[in-house]
N, C-alpha and C. Protein backbone atom coordinates (compact mmCIF):
# COMPACT_ATOMS: atom_id res chain seq x y z
N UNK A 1 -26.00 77.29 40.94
CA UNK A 1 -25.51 76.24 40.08
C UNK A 1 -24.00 76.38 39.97
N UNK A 2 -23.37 75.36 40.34
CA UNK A 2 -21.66 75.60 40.21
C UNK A 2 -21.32 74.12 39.33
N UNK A 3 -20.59 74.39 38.53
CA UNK A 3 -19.79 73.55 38.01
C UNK A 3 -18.13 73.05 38.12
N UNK A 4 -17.89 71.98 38.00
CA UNK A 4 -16.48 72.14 38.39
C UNK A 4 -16.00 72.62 36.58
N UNK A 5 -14.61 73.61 37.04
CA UNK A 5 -13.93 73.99 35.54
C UNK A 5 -13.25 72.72 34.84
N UNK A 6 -13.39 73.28 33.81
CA UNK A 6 -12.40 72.01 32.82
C UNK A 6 -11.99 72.70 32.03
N UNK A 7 -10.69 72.61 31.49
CA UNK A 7 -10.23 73.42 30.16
C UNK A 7 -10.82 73.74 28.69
N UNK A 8 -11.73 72.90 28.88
CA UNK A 8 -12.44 73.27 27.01
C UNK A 8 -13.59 73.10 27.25
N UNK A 9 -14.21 73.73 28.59
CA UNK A 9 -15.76 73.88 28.60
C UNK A 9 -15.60 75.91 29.39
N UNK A 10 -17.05 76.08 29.09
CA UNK A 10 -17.36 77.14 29.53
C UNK A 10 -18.01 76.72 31.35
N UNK A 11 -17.62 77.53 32.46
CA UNK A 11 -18.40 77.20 33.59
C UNK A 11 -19.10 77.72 34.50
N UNK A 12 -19.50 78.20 35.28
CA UNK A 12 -20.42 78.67 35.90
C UNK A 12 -19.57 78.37 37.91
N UNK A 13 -19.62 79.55 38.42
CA UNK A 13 -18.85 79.37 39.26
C UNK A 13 -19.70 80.98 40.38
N UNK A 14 -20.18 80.62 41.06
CA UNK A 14 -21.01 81.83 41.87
C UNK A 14 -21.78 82.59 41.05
N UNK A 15 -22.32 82.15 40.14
CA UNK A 15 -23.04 82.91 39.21
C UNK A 15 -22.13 83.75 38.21
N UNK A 16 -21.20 83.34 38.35
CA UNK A 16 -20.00 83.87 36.86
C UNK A 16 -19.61 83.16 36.03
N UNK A 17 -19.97 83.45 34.84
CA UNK A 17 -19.64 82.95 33.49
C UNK A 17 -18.10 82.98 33.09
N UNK A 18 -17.65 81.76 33.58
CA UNK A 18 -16.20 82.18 32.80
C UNK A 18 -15.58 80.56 31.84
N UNK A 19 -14.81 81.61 30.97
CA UNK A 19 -14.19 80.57 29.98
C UNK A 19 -12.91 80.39 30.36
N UNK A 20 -12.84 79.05 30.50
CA UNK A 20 -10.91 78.27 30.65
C UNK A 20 -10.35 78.47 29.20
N UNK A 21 -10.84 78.39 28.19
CA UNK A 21 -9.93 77.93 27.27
C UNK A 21 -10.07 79.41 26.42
N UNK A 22 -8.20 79.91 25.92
CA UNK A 22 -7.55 80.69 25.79
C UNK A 22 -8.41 81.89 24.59
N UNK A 23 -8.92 82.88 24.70
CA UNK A 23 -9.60 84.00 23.84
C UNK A 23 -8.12 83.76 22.27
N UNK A 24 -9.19 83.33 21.27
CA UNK A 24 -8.65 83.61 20.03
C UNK A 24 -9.39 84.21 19.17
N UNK A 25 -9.41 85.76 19.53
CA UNK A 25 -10.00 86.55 18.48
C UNK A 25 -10.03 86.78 17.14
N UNK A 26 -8.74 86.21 16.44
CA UNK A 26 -8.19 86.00 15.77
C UNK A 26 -8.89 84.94 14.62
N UNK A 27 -9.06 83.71 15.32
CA UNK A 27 -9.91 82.67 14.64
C UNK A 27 -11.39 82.66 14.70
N UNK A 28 -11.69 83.48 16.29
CA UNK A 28 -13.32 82.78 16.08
C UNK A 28 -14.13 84.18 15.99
N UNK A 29 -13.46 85.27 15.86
CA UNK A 29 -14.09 86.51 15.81
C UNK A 29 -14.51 87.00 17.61
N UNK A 30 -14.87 88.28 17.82
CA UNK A 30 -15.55 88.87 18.89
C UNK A 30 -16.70 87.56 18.98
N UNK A 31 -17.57 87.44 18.14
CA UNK A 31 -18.96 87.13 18.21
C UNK A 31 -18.38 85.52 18.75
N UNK A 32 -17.74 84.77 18.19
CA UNK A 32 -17.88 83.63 18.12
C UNK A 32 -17.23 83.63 19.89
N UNK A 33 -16.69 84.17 19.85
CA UNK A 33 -15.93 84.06 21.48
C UNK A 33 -16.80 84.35 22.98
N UNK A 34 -17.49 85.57 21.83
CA UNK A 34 -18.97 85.53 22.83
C UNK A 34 -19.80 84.46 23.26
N UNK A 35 -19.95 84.10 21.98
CA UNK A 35 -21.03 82.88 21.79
C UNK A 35 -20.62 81.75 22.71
N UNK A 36 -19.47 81.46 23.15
CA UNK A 36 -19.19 80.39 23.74
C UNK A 36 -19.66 81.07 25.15
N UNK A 37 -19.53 82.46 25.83
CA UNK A 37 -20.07 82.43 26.74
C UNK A 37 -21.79 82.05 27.27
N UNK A 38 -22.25 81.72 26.13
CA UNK A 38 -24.02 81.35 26.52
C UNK A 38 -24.27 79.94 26.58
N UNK A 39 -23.10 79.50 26.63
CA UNK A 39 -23.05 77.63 26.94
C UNK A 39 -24.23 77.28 28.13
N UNK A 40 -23.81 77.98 29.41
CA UNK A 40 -24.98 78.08 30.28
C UNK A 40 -26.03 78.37 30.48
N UNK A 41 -26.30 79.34 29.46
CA UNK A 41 -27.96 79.82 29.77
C UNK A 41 -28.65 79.34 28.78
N UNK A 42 -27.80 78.76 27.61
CA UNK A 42 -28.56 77.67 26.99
C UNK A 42 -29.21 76.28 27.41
N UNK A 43 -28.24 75.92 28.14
CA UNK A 43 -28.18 74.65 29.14
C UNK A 43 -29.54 74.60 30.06
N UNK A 44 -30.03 76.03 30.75
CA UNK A 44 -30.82 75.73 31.40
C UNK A 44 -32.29 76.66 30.57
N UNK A 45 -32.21 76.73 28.86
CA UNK A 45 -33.14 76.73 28.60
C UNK A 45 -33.51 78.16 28.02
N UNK A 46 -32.58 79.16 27.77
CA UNK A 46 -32.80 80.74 27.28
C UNK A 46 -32.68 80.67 26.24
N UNK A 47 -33.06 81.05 25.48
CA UNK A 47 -33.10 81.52 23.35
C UNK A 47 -31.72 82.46 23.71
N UNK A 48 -31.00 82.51 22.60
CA UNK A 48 -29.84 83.12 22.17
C UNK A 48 -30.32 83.48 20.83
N UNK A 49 -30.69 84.53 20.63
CA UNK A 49 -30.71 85.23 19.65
C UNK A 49 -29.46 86.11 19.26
N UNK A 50 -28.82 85.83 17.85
CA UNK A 50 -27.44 86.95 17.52
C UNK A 50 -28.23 87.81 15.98
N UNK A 51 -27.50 88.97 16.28
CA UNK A 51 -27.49 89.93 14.94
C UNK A 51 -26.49 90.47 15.48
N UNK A 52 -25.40 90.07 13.60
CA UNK A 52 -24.38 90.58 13.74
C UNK A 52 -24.43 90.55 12.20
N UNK A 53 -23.24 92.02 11.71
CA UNK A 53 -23.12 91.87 10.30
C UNK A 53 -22.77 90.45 9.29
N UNK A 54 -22.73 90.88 8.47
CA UNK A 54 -22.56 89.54 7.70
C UNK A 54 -20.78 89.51 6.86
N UNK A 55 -20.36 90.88 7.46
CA UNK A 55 -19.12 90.97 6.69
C UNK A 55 -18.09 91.21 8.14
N UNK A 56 -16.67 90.95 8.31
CA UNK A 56 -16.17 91.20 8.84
C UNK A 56 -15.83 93.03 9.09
N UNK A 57 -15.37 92.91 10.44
CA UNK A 57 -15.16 94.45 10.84
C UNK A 57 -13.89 94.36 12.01
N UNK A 58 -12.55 94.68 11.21
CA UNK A 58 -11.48 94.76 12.15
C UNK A 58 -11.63 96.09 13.32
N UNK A 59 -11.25 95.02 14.25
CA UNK A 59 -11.15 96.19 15.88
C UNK A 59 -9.99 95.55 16.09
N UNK A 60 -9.09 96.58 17.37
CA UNK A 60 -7.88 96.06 17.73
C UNK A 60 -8.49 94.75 19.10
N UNK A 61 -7.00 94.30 19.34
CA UNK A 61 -7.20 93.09 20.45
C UNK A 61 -7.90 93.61 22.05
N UNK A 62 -7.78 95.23 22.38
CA UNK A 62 -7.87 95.79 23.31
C UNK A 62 -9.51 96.12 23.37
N UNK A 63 -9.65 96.92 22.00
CA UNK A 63 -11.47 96.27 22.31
C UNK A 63 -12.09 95.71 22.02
N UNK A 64 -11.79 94.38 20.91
CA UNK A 64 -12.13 93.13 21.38
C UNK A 64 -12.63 92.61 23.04
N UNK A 65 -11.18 93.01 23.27
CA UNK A 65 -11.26 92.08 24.68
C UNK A 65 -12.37 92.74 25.46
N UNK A 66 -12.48 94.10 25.23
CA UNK A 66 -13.40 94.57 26.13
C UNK A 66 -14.82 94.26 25.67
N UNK A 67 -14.98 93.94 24.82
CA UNK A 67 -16.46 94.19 24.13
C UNK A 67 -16.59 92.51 24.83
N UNK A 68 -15.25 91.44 24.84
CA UNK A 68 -15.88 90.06 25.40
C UNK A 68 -15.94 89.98 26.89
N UNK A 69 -15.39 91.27 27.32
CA UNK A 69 -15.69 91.03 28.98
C UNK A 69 -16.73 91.73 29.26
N UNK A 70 -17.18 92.79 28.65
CA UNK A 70 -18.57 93.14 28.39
C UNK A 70 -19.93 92.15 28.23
N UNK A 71 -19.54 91.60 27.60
CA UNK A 71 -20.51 90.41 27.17
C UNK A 71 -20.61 89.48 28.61
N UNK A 72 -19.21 89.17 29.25
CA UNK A 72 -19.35 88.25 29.80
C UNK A 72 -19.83 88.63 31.09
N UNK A 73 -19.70 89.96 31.94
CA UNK A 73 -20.56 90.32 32.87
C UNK A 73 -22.13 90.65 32.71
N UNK A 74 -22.54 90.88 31.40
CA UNK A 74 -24.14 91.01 30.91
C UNK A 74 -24.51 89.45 30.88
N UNK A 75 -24.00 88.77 30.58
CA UNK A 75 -24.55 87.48 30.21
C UNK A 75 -24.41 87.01 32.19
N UNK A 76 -23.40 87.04 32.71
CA UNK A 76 -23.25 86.61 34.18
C UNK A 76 -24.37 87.15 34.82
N UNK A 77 -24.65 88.08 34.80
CA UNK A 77 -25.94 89.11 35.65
C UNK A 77 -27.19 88.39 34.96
N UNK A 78 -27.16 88.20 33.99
CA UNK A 78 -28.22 87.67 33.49
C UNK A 78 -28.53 86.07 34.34
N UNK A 79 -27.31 85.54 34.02
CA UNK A 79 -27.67 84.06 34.39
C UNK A 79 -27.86 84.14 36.06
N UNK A 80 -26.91 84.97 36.89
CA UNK A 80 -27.25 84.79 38.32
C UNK A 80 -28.29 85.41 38.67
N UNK A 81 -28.93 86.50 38.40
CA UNK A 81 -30.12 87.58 38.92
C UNK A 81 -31.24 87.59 38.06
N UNK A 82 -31.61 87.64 36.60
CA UNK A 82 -32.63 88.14 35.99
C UNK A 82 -33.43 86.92 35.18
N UNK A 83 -33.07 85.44 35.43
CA UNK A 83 -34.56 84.38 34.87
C UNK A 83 -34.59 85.04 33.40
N UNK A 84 -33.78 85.08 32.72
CA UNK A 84 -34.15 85.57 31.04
C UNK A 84 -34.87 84.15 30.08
N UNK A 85 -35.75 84.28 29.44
CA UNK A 85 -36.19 83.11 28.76
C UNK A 85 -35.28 83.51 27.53
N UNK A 86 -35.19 84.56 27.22
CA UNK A 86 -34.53 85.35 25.80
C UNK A 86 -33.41 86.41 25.73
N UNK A 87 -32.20 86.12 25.05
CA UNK A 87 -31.42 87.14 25.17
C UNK A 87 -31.21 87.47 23.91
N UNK A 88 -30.73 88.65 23.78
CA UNK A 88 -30.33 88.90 22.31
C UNK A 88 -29.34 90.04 21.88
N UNK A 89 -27.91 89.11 21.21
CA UNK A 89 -26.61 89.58 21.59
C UNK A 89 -26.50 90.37 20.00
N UNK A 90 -26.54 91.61 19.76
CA UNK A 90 -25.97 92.48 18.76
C UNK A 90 -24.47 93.05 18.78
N UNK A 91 -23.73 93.07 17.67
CA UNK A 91 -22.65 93.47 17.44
C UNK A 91 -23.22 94.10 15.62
N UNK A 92 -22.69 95.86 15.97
CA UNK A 92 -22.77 96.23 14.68
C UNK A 92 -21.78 97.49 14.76
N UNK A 93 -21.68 97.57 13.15
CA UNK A 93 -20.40 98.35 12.91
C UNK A 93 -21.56 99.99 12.99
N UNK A 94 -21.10 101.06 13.37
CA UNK A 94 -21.76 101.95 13.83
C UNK A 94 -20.75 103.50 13.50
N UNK A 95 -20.96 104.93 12.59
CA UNK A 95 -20.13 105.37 12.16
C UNK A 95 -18.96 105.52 12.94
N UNK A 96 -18.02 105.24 12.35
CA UNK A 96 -16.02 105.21 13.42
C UNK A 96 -15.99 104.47 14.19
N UNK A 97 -17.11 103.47 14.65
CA UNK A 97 -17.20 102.45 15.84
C UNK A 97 -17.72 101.02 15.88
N UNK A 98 -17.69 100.26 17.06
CA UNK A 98 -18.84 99.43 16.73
C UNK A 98 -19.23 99.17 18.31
N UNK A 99 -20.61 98.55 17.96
CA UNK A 99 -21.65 98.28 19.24
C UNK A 99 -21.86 97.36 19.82
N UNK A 100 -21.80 96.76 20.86
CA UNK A 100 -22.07 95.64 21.83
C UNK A 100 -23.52 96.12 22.23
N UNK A 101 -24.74 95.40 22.20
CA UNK A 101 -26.05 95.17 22.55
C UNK A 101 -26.55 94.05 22.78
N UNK A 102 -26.51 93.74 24.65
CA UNK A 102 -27.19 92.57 24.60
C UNK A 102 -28.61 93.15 25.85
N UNK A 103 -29.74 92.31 25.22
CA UNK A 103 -30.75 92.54 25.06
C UNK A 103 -31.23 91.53 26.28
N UNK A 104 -32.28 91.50 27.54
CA UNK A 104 -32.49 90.11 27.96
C UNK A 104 -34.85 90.24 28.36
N UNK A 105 -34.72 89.82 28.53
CA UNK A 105 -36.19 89.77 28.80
C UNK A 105 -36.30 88.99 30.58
N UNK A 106 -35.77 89.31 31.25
CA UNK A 106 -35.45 88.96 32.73
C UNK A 106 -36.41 90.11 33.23
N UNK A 107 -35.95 89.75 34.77
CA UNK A 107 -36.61 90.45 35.89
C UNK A 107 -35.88 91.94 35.67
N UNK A 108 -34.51 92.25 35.26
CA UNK A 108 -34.90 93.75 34.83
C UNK A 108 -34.70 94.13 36.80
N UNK A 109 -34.06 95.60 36.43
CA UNK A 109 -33.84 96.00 37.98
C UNK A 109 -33.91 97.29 37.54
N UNK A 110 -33.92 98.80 38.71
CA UNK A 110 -33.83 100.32 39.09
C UNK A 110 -32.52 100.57 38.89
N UNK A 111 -31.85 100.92 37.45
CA UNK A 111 -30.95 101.60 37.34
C UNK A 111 -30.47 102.92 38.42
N UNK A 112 -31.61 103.39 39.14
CA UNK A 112 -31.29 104.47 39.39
C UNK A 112 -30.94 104.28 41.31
N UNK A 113 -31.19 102.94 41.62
CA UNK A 113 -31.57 102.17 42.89
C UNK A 113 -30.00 102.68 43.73
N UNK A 114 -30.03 103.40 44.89
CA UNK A 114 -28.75 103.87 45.72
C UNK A 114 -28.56 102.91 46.84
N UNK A 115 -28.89 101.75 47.21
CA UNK A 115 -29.04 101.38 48.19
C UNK A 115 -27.72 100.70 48.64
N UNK A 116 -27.49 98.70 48.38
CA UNK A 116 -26.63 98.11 48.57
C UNK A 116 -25.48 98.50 47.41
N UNK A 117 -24.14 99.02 48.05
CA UNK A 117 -22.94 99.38 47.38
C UNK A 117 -22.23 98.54 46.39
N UNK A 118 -22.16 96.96 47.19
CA UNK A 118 -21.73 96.19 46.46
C UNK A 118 -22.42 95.15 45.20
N UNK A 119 -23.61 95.73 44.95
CA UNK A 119 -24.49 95.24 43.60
C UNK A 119 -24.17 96.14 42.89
N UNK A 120 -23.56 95.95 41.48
CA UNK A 120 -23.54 96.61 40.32
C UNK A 120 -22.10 96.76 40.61
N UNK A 121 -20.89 95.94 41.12
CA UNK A 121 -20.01 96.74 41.02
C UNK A 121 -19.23 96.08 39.78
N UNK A 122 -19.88 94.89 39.15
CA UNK A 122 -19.37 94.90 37.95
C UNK A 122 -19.50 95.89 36.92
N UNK A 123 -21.14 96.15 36.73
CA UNK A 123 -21.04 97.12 35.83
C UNK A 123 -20.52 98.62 36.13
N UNK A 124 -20.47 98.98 37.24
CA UNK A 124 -19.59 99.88 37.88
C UNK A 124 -18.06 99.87 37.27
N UNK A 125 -17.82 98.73 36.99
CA UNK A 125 -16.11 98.64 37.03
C UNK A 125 -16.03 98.79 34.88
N UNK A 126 -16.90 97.82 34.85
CA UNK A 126 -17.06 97.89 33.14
C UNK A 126 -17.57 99.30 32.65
N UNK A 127 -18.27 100.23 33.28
CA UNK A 127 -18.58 101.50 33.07
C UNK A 127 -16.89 102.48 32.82
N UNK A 128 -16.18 102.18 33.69
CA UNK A 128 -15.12 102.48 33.98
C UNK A 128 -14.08 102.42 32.69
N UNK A 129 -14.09 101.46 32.81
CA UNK A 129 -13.15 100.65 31.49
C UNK A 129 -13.46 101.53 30.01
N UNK A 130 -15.06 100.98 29.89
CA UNK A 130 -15.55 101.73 28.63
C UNK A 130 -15.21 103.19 28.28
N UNK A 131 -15.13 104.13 29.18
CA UNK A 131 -15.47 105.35 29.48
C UNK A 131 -13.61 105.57 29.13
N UNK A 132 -12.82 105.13 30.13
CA UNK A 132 -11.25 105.62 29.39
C UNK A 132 -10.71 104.67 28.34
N UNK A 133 -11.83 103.97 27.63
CA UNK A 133 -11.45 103.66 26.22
C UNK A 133 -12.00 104.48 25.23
N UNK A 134 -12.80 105.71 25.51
CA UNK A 134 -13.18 106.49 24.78
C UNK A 134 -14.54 106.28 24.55
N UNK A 135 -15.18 105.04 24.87
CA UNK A 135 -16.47 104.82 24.85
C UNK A 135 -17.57 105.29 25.77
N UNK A 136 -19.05 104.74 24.77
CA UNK A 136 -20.44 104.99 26.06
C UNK A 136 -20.68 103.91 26.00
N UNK A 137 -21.56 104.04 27.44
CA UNK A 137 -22.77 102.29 27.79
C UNK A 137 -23.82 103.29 28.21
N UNK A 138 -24.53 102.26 27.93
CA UNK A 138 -26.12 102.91 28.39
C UNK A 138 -26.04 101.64 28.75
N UNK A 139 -27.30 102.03 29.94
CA UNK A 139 -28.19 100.43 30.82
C UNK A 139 -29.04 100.91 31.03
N UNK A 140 -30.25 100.04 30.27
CA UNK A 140 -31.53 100.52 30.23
C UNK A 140 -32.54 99.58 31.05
N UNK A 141 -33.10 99.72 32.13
CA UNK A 141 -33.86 98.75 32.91
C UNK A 141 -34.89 99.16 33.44
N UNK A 142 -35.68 97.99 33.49
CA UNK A 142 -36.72 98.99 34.90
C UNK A 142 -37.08 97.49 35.39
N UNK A 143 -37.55 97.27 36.72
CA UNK A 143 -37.82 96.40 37.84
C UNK A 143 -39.57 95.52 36.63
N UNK A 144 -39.13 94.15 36.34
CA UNK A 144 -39.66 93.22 35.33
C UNK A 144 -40.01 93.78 34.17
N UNK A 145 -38.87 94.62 33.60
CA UNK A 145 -38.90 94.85 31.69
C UNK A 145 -37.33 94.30 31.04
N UNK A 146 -37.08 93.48 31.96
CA UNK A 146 -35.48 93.23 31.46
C UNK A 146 -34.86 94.33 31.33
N UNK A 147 -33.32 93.88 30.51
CA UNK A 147 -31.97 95.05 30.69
C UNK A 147 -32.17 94.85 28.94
N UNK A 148 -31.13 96.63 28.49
CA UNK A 148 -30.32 96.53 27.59
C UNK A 148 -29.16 97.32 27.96
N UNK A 149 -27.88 96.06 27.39
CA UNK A 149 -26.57 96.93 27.80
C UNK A 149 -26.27 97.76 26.62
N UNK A 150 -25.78 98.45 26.15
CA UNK A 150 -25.40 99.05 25.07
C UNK A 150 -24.10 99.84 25.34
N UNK A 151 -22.97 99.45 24.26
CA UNK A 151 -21.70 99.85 24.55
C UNK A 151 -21.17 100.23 23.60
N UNK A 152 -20.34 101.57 22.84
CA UNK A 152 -20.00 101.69 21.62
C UNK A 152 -18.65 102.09 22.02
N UNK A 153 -17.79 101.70 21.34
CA UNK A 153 -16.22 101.69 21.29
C UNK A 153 -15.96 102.44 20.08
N UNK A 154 -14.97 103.89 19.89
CA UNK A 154 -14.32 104.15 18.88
C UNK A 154 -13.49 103.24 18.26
N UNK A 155 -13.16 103.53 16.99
CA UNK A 155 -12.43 102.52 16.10
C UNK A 155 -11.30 103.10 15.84
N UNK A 156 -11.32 104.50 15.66
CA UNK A 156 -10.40 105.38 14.96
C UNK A 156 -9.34 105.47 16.25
């Protein structure tokens, strides 16, 4: 499914979720910035389920950003590879930190799978990122139980 981009839509482009119009963390929160990335998998029919606190929780702009490019390669993998009827995007404040958890009920793949190099090299690269920001991810899968990403960022 490809869409052509437009500036104030979310689009879909080789199976990547990306947003034209400018990240304001500022106004719409982590969550809300997320949220605009599920424009597509709503479109063709997935539940978006969110749990997120009910009170605000300042993070700097740096992991913000990461926790929304986080989001946006879990949600991309989702929409190009795993048929999710259900996803379900958590953000919680967690002691000195907070958590990115998105949840999908898809086809689910062998975390542990050595084969083709160039599958997973997003989360390969986002593993990366997390890891010299001081953070963990877990990816929890198995071949038709769906994924959970799980990502915790220090605060301090």
């Amino acid at each position: 499914m490809t869409q052509a981009p437009a500036l104030d839509e979310v689009s879909v482009t080789r199976g990547i979720i990306t947003d034209y119009r400018p990240l304001d963390f500022h106004t719409l929160g982590v969550a809300g910035c997320i949220d605009r990335l599920t424009v597509p998998l709503r479109r063709q029919g997935t539940v978006i389920r969110w749990e997120t606190p009910h009170h605000g929780i300042e993070i700097t702009a740096a992991s913000a950003a990461l926790l929304y490019h986080a989001a946006q390669e879990a949600l991309s993998n989702a929409f190009k590879h795993a048929q999710p009827t259900e996803i379900t995007i958590r953000l919680t404040a967690v002691y000195h930190g907070i958590r990115l958890t998105v949840t999908d009920n898809g086809r689910g793949f062998d975390v542990n799978a050595t084969g083709d190099r160039t599958r997973g090299l997003g989360l390969r690269l986002m593993s990366i990122a997390v890891h010299e920001a001081g953070g963990t991810i877990v990816i929890d899968s198995t071949p038709g139980n769906g994924v959970r990403l799980t990502i915790t960022l220090p605060l301090d």
